[in-house]
Every structure is written in C-alpha cells, then in structure tokens.
PDB file of N, CA and C in Angstrom:
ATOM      1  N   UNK A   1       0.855  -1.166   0.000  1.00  0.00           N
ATOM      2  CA  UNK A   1       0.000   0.000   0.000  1.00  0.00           C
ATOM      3  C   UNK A   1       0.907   1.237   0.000  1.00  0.00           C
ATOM      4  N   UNK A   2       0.491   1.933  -0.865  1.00  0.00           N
ATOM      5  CA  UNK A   2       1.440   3.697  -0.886  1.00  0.00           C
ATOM      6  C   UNK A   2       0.856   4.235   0.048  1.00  0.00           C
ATOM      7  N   UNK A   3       1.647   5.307   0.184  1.00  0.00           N
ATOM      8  CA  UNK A   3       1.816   5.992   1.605  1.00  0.00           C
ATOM      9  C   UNK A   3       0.621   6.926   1.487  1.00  0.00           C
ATOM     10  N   UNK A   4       0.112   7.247   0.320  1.00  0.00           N
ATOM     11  CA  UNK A   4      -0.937   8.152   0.410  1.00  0.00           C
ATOM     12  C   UNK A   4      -2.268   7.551   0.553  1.00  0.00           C
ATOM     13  N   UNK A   5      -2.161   6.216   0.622  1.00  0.00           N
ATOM     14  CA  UNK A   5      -3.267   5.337   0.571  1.00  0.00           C
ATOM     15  C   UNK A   5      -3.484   4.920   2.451  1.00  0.00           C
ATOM     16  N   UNK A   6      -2.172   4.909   3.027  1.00  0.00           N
ATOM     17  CA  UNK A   6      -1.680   4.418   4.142  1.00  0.00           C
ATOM     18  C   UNK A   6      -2.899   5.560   5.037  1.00  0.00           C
ATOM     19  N   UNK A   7      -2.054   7.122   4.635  1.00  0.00           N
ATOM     20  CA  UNK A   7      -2.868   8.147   4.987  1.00  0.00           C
ATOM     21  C   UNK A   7      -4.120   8.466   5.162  1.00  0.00           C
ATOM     22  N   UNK A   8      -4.838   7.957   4.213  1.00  0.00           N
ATOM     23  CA  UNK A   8      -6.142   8.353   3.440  1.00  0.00           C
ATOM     24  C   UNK A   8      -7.035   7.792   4.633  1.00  0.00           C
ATOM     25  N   UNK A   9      -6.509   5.977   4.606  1.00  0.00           N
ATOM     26  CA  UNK A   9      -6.902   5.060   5.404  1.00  0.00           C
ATOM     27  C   UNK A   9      -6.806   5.183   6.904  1.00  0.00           C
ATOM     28  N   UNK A  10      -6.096   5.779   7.628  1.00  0.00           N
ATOM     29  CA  UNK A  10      -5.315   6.413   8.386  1.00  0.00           C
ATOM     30  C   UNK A  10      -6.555   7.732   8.736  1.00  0.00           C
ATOM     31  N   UNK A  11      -6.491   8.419   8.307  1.00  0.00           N
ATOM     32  CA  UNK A  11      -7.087   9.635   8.504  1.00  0.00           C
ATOM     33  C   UNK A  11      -8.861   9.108   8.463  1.00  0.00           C
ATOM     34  N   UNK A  12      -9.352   8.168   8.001  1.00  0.00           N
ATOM     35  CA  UNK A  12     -10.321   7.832   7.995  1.00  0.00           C
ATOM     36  C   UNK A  12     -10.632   7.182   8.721  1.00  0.00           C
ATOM     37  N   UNK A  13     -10.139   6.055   9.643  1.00  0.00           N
ATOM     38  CA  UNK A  13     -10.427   5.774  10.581  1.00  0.00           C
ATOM     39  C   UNK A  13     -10.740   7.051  11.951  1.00  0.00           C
ATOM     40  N   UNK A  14      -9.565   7.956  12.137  1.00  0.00           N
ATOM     41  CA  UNK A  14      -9.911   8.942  13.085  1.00  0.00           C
ATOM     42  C   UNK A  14     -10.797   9.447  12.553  1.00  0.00           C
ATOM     43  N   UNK A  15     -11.337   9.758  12.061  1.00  0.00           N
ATOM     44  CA  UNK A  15     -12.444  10.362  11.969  1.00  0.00           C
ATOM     45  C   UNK A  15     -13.491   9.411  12.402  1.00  0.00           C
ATOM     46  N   UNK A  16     -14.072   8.502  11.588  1.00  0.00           N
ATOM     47  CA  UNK A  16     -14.934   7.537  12.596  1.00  0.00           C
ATOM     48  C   UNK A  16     -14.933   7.012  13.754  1.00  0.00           C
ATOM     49  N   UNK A  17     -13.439   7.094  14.013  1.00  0.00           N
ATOM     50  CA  UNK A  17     -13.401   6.985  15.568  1.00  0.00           C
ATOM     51  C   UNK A  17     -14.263   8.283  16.523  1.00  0.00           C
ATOM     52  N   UNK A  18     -13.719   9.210  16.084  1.00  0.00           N
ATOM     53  CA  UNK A  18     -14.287  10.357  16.482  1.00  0.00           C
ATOM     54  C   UNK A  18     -15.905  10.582  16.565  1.00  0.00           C
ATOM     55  N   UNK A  19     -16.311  10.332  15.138  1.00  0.00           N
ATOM     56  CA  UNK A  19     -17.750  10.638  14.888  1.00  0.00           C
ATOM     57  C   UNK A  19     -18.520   9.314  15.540  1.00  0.00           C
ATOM     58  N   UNK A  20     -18.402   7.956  16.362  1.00  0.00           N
ATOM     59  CA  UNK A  20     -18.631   7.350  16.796  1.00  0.00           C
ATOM     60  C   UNK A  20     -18.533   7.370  18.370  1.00  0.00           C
ATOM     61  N   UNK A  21     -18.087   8.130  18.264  1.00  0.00           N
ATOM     62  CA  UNK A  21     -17.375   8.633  20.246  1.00  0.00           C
ATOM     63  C   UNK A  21     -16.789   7.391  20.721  1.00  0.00           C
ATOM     64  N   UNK A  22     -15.471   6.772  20.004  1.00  0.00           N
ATOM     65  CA  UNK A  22     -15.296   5.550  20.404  1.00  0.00           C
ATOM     66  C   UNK A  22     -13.602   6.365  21.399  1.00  0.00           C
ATOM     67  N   UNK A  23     -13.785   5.953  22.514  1.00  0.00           N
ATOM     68  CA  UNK A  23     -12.686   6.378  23.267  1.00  0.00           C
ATOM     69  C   UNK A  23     -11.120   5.673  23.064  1.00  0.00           C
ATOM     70  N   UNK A  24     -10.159   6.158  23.158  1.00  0.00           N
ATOM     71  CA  UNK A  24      -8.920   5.278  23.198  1.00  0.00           C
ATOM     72  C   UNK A  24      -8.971   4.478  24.158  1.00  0.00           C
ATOM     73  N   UNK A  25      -9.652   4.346  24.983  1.00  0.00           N
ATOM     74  CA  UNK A  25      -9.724   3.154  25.954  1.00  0.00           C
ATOM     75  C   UNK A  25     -10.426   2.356  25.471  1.00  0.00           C
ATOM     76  N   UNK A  26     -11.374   2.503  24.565  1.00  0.00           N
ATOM     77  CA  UNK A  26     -12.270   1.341  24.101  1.00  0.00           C
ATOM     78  C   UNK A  26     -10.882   0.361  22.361  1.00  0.00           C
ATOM     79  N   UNK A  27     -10.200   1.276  22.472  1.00  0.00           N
ATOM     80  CA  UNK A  27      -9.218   0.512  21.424  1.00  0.00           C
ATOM     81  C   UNK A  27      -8.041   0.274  22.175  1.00  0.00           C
ATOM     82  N   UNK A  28      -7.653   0.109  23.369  1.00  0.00           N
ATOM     83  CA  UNK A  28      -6.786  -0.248  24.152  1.00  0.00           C
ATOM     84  C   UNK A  28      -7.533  -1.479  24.736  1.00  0.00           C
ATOM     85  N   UNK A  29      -8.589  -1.676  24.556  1.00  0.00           N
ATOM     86  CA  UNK A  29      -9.403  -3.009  25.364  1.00  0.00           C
ATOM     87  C   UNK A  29      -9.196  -4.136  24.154  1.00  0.00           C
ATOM     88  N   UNK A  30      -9.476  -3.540  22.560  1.00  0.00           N
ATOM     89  CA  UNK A  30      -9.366  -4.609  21.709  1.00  0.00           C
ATOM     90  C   UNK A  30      -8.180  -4.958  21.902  1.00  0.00           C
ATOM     91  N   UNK A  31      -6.881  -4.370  22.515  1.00  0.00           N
ATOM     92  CA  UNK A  31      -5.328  -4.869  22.074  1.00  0.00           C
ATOM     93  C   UNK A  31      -4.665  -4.294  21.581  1.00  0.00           C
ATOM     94  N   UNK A  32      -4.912  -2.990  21.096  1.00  0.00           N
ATOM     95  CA  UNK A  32      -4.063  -1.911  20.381  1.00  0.00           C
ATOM     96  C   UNK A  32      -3.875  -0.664  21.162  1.00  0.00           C
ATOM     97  N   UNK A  33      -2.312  -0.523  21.527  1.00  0.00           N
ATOM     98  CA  UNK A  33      -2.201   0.428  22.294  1.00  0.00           C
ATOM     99  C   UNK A  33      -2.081   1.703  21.944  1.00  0.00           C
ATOM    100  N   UNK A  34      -2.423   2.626  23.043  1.00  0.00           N
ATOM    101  CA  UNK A  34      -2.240   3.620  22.642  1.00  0.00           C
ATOM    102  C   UNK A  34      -1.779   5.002  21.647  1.00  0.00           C
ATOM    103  N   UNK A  35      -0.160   4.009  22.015  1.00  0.00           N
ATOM    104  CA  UNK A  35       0.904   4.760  20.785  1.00  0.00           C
ATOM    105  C   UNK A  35       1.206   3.793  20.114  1.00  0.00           C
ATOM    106  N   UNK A  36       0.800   2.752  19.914  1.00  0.00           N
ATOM    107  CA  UNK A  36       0.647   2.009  18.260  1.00  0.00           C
ATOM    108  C   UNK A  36      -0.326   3.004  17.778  1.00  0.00           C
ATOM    109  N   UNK A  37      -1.579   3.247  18.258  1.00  0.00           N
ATOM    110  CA  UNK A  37      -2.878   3.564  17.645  1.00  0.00           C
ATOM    111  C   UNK A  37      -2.241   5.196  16.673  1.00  0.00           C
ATOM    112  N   UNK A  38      -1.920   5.751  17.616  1.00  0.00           N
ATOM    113  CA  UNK A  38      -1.407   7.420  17.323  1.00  0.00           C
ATOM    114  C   UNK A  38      -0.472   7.079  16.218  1.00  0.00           C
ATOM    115  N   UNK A  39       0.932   6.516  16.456  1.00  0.00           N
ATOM    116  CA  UNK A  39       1.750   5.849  15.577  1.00  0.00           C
ATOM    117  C   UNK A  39       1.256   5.880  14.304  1.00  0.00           C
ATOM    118  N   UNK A  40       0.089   4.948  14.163  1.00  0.00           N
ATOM    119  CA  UNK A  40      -0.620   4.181  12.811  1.00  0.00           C
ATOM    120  C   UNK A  40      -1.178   5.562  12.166  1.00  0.00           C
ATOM    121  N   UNK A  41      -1.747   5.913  13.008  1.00  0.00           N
ATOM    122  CA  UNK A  41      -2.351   7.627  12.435  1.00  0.00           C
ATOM    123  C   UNK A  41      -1.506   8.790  11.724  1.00  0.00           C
ATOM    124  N   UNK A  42      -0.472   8.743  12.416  1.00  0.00           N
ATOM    125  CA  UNK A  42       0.814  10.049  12.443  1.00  0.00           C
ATOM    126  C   UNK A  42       1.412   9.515  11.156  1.00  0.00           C
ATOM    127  N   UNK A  43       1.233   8.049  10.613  1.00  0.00           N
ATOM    128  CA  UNK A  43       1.876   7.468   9.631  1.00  0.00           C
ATOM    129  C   UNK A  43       3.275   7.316   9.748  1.00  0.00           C
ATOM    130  N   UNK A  44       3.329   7.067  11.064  1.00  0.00           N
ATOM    131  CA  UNK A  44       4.601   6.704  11.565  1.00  0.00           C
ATOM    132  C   UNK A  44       4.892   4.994  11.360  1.00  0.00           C
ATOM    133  N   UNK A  45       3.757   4.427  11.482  1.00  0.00           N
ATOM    134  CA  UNK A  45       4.242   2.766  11.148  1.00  0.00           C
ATOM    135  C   UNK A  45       3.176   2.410  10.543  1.00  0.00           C
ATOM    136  N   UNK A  46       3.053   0.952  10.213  1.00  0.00           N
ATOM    137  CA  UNK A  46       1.976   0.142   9.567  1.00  0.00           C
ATOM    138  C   UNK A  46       1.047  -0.599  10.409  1.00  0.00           C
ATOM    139  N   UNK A  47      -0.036  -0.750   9.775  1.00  0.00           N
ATOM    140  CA  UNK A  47      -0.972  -1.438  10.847  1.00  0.00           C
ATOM    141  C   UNK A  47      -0.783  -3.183  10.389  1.00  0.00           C
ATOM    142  N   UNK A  48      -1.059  -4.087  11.434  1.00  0.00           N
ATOM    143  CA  UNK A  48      -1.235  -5.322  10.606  1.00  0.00           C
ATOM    144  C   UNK A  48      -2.461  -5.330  10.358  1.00  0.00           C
ATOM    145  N   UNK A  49      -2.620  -6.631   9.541  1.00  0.00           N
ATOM    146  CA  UNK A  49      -4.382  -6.862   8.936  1.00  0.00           C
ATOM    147  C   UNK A  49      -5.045  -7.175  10.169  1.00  0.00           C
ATOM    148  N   UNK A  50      -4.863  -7.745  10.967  1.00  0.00           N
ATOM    149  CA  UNK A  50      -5.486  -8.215  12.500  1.00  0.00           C
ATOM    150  C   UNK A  50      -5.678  -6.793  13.269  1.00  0.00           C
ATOM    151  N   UNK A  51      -5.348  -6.132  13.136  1.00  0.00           N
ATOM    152  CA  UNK A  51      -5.286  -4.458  13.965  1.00  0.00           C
ATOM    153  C   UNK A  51      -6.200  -3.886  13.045  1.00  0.00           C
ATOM    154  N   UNK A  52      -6.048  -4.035  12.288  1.00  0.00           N
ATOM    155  CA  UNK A  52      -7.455  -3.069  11.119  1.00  0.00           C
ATOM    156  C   UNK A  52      -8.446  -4.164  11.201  1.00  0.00           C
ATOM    157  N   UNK A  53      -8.366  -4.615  11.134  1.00  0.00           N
ATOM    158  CA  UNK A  53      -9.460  -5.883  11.462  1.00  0.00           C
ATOM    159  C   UNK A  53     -10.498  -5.589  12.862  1.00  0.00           C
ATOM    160  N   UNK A  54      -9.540  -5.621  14.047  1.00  0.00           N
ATOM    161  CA  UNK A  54     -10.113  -5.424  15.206  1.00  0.00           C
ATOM    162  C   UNK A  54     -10.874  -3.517  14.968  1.00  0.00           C
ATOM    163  N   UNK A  55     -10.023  -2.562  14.921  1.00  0.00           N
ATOM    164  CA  UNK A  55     -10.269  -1.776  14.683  1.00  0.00           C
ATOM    165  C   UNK A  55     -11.661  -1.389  13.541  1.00  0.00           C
ATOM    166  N   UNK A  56     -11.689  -1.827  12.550  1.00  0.00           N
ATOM    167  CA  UNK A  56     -12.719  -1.954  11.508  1.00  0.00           C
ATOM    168  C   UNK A  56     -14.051  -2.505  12.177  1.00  0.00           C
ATOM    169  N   UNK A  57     -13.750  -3.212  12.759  1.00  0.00           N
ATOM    170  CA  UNK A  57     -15.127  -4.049  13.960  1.00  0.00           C
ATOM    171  C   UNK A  57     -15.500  -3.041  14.860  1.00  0.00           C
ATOM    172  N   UNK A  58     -14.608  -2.523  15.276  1.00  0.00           N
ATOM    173  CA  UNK A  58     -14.855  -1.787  16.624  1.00  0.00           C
ATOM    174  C   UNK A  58     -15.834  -0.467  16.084  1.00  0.00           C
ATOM    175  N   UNK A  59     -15.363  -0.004  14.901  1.00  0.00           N
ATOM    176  CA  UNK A  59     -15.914   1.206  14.704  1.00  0.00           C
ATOM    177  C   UNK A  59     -17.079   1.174  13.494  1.00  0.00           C
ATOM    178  N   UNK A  60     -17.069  -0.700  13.493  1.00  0.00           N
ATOM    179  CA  UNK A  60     -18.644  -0.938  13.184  1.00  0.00           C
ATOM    180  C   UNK A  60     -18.798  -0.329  11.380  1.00  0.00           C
ATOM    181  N   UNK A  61     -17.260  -0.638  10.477  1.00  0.00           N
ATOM    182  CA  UNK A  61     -17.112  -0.080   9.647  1.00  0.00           C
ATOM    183  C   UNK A  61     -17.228  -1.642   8.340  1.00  0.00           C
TER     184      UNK A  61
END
C-alpha cells in the first residue's frame, strides 16, 4: 500500500473513531495500544491486517 493510501486510510479511521465517540480506551481493550494507535495515524508505522481488522469491527465499519 502507498503511503498516500496508508494516509487516506489512516485519517479515515480517526475520523470515525471520532464521529462514533469511540474512546482510546475502548481501542486499548481490543489490544491496540495507545501509541501504536497514534503511531498508525501520524503514519509513523503500519498497521497489521489483525489491527485493522479489530479496529474496523470496533468502529462498526
């Protein structure tokens, strides 16, 4: 995946996170911490498919 795709994907999740009022504690309960979560956002690292996975569930996407 290109980096602008990484982003796109990235930036779209926070937002549904947001517009869902899903708290960072409620994505620290699936298994994804904190500063992985921020990390993945900032496009500082990659997510695995199991982390977008959990995440994608969570925010009911």
């Amino acid at each position: 995946m290109d980096k602008t795709t990484r982003l796109t994907l990235a930036a779209n999740l926070a937002a549904g996170r947001q517009q869902k009022n899903v708290s960072i504690e409620d994505i620290e309960r699936i298994g994804i911490s904190k500063s992985r979560y921020y990390r993945y956002i900032n496009g500082e690292v990659d997510i695995t498919v199991a982390d977008l996975h959990k995440l994608l569930e969570l925010l009911s996407m």
